[in-house]
Protein backbone atom coordinates (compact mmCIF):
# COMPACT_ATOMS: atom_id res chain seq x y z
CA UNK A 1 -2.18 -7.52 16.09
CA UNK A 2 1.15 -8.16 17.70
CA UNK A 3 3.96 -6.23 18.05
CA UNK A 4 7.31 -7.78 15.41
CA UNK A 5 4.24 -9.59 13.16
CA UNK A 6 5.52 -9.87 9.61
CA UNK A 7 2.62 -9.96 6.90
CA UNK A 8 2.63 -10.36 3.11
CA UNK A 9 0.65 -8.91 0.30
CA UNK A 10 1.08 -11.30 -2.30
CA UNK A 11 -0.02 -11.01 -5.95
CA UNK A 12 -2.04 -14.00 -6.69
CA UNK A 13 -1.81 -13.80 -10.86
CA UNK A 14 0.59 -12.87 -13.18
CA UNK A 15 -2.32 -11.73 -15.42
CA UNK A 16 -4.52 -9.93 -12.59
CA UNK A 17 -3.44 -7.41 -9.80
CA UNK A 18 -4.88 -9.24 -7.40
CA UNK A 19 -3.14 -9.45 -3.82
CA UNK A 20 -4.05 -11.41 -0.64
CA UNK A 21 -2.82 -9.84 2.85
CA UNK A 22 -2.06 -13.12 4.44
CA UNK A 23 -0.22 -13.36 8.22
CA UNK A 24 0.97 -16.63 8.04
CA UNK A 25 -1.49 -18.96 6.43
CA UNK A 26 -4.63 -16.71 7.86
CA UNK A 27 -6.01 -14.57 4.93
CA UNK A 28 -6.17 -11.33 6.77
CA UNK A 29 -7.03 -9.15 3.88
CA UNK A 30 -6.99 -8.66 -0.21
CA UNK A 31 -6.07 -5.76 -2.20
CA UNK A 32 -7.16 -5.65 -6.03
CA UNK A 33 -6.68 -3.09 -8.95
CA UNK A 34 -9.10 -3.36 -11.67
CA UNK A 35 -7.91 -4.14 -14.87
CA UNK A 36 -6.58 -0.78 -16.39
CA UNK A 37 -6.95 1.27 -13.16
CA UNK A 38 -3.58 2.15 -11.59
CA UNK A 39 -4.68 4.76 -9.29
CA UNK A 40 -7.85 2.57 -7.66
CA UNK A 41 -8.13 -0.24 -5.29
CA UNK A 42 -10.76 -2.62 -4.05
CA UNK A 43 -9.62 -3.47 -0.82
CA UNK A 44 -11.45 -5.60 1.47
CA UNK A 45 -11.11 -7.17 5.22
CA UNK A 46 -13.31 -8.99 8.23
CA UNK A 47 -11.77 -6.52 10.47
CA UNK A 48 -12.78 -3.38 8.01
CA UNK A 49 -15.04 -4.20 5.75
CA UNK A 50 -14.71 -3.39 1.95
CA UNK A 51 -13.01 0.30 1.00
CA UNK A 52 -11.76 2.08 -2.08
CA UNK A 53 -8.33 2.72 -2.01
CA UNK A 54 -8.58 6.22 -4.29
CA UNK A 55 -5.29 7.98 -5.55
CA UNK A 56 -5.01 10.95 -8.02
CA UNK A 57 -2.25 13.55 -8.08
CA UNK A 58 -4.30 14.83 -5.10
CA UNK A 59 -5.00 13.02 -2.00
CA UNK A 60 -5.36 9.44 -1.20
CA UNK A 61 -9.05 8.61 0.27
CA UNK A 62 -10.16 5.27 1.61
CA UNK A 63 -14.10 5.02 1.78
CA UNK A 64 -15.71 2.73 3.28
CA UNK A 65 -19.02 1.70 4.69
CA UNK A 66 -21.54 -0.28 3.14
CA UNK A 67 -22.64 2.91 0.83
CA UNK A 68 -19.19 4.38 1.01
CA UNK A 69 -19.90 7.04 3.00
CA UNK A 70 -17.24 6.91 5.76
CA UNK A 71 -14.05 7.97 4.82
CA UNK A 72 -11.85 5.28 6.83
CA UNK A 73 -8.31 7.19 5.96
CA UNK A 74 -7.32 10.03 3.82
CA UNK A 75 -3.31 10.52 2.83
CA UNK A 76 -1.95 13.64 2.17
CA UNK A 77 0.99 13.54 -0.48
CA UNK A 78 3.92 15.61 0.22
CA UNK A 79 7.58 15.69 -1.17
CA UNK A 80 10.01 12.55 -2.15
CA UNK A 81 6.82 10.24 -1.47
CA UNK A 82 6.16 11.25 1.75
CA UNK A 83 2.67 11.24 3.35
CA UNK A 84 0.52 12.28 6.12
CA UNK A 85 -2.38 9.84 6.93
CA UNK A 86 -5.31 11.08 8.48
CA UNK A 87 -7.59 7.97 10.41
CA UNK A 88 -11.28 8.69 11.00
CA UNK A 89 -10.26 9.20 14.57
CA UNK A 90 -8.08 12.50 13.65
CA UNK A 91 -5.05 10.78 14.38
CA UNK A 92 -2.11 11.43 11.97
CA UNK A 93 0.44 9.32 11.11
CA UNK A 94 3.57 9.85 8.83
CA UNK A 95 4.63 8.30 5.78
CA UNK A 96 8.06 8.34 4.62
CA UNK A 97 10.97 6.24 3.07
CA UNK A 98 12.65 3.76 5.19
CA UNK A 99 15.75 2.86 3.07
CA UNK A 100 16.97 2.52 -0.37
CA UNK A 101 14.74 1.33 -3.16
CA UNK A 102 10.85 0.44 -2.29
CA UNK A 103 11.30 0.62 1.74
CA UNK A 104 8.41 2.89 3.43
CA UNK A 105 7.20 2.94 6.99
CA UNK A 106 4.66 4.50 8.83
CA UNK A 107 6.03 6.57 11.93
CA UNK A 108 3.27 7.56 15.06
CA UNK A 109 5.81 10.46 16.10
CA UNK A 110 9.52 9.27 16.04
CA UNK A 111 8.83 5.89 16.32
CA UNK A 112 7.75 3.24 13.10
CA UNK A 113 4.80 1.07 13.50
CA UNK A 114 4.58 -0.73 10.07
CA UNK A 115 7.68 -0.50 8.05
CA UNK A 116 7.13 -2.29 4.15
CA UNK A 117 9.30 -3.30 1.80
CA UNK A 118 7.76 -3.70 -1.68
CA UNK A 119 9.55 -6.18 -4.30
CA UNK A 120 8.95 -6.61 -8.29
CA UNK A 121 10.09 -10.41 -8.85
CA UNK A 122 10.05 -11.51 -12.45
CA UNK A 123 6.28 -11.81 -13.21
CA UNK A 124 4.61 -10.84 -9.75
CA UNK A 125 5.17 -8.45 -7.23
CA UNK A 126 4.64 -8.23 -3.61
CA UNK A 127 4.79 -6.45 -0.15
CA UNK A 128 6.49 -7.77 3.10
CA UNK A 129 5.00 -5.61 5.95
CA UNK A 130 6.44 -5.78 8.87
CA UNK A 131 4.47 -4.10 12.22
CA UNK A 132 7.16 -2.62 15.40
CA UNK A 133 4.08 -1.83 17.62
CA UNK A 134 1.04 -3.82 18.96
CA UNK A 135 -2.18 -2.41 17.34
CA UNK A 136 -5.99 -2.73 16.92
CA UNK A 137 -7.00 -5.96 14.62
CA UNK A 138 -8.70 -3.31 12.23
CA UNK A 139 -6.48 -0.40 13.03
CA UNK A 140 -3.28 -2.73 11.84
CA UNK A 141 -5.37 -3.99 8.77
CA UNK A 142 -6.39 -0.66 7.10
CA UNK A 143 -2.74 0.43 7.43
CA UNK A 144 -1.75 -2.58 6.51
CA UNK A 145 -4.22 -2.01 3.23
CA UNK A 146 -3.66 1.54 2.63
CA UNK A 147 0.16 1.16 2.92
CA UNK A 148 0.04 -1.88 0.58
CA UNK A 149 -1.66 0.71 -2.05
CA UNK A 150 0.82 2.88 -1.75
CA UNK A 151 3.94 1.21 -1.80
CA UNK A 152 2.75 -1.18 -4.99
CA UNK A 153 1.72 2.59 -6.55
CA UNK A 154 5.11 3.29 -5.82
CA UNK A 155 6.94 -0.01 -7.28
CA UNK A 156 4.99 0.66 -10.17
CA UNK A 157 5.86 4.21 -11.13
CA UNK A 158 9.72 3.22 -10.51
CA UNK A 159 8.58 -0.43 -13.10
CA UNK A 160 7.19 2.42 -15.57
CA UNK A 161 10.27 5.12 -15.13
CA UNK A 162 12.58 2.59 -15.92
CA UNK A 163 10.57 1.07 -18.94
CA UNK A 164 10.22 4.13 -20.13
CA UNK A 165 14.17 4.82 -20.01
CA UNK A 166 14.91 1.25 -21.59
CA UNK A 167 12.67 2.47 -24.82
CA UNK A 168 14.42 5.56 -25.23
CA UNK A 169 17.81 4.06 -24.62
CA UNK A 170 16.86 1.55 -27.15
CA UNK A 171 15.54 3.89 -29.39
CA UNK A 172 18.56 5.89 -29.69
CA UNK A 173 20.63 2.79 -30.16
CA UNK A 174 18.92 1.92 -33.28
C-alpha cells in the first residue's frame, strides 16, 4: 500500500460491532466482535486471510491459517497502552500513543508507519488510519487489522470508565 494512504474502519450497525476496513470505496478488510465478546475479534482480509484478533490481560495473539495454526502477530502489552508487536517474520514494531485522547501509532524504530485515530460518534464508532510509509498489501492490512482491535479496545475501556463515573456521580446526586 502507498505511502500518506488514509483508511477507515467503519462500524457498519449501531446494533452489531461490525466494521469494514475500506480505502476509499475498495473493501480492504472487516473487523467483527461477537456479540458479548469484548476481548475477541473475527478479522478477515484477501490479502491475509481470516485471523482471531485474541486479547486478555495478557498478550494480544492473531492466528491465522485455515486451522489457526499460524500465529500472524502477537502484541505484547506494556505501560500507559503501549505495545510491542511481534510479526511472524520476528520483526518488532512499537505501539504507543500519538496524541491526546484515542491517537496511537505504530513506530518501526523512530519513525511512525500507521498512526490511528479512533472516534466514538453518537451511536457508532470508528477508526481513521492513516499509513506514513509504503508497505506490503498484507503487511499494511494485518496492522491495519490488529491496530484497529486495539485502538476500538481502547475507545471502549475509556466509553466504559466514563459510564462507569456518570453512575456513580449520579448515584451520589440522588
Amino acid at each position: 500500500m502507498d505511502e500518506a494512504m488514509v483508511l477507515e474502519l467503519t462500524q457498519l450497525s449501531v446494533r452489531h460491532r461490525d466494521y469494514e476496513l475500506r480505502r476509499g470505496e475498495q473493501v480492504t478488510g472487516s473487523l467483527r466482535f461477537p456479540p458479548g465478546r469484548r476481548s475477541v475479534a473475527l478479522a478477515e482480509a484477501e490479502a491475509t486471510g481470516a485471523f482471531t484478533c485474541v486479547g486478555s490481560p495478557g498478550p494480544v495473539e492473531a492466528p491465522g491459517g485455515s486451522d489457526g495454526a499460524v500465529t500472524l502477530a502477537t502484541v505484547e502489552r506494556g505501560r500507559g497502552g503501549a505495545a510491542v508487536i511481534h510479526l511472524a517474520d520476528g520483526h518488532a514494531l512499537r505501539w504507543r500513543r500519538a496524541g491526546r485522547r484515542n491517537r496511537w501509532a505504530i513506530y518501526d524504530g523512530g519513525a511512525s508507519l500507521l498512526q490511528f485515530s479512533a472516534t466514538h460518534g453518537l451511536l457508532r464508532s470508528s477508526v481513521r488510519i492513516t499509513l506514513h510509509r509504503e508497505l506490503p498489501e498484507p503487511i499494511a492490512v494485518l496492522l491495519c487489522l490488529v491496530g484497529g482491535f486495539l485502538s476500538l479496545s481502547s475507545l471502549q475501556a475509556d466509553i466504559d470508565g466514563g459510564a462507569a463515573i456518570g453512575g456513580i456521580v449520579a448515584a451520589g446526586a440522588g
